[in-house]
Protein backbone atom coordinates (compact mmCIF):
# COMPACT_ATOMS: atom_id res chain seq x y z
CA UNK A 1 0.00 0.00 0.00
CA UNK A 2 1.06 3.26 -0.63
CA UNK A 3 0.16 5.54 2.10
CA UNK A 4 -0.17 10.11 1.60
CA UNK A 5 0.14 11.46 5.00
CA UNK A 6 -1.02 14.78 5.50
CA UNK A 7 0.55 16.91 8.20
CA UNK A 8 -2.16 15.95 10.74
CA UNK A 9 -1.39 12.46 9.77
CA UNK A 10 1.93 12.83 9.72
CA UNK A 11 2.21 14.45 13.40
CA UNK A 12 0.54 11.35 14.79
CA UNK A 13 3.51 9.65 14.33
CA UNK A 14 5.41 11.82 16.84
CA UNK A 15 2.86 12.73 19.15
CA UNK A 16 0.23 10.16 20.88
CA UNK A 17 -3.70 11.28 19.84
CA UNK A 18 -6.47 9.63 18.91
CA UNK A 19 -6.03 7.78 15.62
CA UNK A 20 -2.08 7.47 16.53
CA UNK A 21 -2.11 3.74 16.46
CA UNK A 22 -4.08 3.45 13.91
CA UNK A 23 -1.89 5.63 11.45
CA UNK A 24 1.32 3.85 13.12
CA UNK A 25 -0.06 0.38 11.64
CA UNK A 26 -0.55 1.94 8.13
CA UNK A 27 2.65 2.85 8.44
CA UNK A 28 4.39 0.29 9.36
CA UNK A 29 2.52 -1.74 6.02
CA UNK A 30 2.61 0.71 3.37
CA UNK A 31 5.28 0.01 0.73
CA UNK A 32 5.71 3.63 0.61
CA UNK A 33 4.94 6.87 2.67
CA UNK A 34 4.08 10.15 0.55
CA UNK A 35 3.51 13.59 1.03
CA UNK A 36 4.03 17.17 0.01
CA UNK A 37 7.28 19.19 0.57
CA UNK A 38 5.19 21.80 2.50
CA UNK A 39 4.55 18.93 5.03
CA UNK A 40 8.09 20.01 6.35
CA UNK A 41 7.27 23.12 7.50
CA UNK A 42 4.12 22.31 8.65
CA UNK A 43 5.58 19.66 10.67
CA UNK A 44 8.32 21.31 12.33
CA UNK A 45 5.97 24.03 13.15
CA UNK A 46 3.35 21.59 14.74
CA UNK A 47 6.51 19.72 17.07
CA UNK A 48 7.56 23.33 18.29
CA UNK A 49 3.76 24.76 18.78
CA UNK A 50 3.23 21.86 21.10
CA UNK A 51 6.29 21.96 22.82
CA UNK A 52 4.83 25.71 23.76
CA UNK A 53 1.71 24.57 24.52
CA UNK A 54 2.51 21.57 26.53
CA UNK A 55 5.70 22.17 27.87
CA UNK A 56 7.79 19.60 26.50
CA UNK A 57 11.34 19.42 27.83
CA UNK A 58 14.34 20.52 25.12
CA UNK A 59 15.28 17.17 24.94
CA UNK A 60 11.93 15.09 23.78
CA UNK A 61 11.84 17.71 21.36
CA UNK A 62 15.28 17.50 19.90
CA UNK A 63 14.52 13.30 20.30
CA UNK A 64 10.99 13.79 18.04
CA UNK A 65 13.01 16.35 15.80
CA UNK A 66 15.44 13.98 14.66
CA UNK A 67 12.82 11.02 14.33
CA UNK A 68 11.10 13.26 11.75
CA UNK A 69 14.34 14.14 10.35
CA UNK A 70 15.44 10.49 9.78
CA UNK A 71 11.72 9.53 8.39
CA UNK A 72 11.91 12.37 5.85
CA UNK A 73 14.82 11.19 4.35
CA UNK A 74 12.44 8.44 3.43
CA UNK A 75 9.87 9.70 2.14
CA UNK A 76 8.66 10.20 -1.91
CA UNK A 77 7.87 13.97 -1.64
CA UNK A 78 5.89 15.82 -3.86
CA UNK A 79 7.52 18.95 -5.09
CA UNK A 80 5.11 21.93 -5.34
CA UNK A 81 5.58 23.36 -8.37
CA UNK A 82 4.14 24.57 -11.65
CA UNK A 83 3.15 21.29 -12.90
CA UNK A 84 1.33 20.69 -9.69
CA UNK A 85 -0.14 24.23 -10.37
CA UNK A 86 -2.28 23.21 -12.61
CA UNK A 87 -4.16 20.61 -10.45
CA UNK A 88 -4.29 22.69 -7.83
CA UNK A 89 -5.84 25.54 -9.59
CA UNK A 90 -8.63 22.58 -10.27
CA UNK A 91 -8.75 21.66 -6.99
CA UNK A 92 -9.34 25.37 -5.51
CA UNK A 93 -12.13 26.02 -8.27
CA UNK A 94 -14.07 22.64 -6.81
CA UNK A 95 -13.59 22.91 -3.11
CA UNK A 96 -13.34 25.07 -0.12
CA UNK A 97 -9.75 24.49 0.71
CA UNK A 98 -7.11 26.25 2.57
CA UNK A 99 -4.12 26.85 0.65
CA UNK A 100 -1.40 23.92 1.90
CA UNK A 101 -4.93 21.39 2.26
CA UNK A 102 -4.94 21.99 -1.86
CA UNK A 103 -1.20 21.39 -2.18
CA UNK A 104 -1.88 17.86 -0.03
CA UNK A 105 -4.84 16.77 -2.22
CA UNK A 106 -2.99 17.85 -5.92
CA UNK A 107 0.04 16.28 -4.23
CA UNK A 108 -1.90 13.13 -3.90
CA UNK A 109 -3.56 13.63 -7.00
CA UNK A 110 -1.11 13.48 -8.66
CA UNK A 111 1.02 10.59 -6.88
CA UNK A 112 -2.24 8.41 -6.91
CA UNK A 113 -1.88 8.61 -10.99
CA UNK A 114 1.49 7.36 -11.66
CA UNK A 115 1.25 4.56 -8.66
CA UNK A 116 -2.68 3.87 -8.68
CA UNK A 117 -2.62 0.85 -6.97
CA UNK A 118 -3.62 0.47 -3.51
CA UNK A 119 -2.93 4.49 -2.59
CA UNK A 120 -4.58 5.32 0.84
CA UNK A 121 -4.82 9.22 1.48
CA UNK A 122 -4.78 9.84 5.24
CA UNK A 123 -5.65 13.10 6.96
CA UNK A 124 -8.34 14.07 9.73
CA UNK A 125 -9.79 17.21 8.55
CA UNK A 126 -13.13 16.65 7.80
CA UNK A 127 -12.81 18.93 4.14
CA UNK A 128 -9.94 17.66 3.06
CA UNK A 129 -11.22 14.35 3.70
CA UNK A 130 -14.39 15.06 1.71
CA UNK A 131 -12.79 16.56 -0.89
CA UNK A 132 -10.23 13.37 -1.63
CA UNK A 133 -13.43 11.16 -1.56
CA UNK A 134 -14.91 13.18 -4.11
CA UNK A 135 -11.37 12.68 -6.66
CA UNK A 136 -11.47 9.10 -5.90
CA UNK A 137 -9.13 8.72 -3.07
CA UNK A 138 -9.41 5.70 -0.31
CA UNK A 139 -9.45 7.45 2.70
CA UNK A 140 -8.10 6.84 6.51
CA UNK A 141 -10.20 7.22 8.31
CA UNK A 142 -13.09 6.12 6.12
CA UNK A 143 -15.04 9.39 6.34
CA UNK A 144 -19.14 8.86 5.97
CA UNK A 145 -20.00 10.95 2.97
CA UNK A 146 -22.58 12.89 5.57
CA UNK A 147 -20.34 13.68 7.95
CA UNK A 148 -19.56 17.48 8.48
């Protein structure tokens, strides 16, 4: 399987919340873990925001750091440029998306056409979600098409 983790995907790796095990065993299955270079950032940011917010000693910090650092290095990462411009000026005319949320789903887009087979987009904003279900993504979580 060939897993596209979006950053709130992505952070569950280095952070225990719900859905964390669940997107740990994906993981730990997929053939290959994808995502967009802006994941970086948003990342990064999301590992220093709640070391504000919770207090996190220097050290777990650096130790979570570096575990993103070494999985990156692994990753097939989407490159945002201007041939993904064109699906995400698609995307944007279809669906209420915020700016890096259409950079995930063109990201995937596009990744999902050159390796179609068993892709699995995961992300847990509700949207985003929504919106991948509506290009023909598989979801994680399975979101119910009435959900808000």
């Amino acid at each position: 399987m060939i897993l596209y983790l979006d950053t709130s995907a992505l952070v569950k790796r280095y952070f225990y919340e719900p859905y964390s095990d669940d997107v740990l065993s994906r993981w730990k299955s997929a053939t290959q873990i994808v995502t967009s270079f802006v994941a970086y950032a948003e990342t990064i940011a999301s590992i220093y925001r709640k070391k504000r917010e919770s207090d996190l000693s220097d050290t777990l910090i650096r130790k979570i750091a570096d575990s993103f650092h070494q999985d990156w290095e692994s990753f097939i990462r989407v490159e945002v440029n201007d041939m993904l411009n064109g699906t995400i000026d698609r995307i944007v005319e279809k669906y209420p998306l915020r700016g890096f949320d259409a950079i995930h789903l063109a990201s995937a887009i596009v990744i999902h056409e050159r390796l179609p087979e068993d892709f699995v987009f995961a992300c847990f904003d509700d949207r985003l979600a929504r919106a991948a279900q509506s290009e023909g993504l598989e979801t994680f979580p399975p979101k119910d098409e009435t959900s808000q």
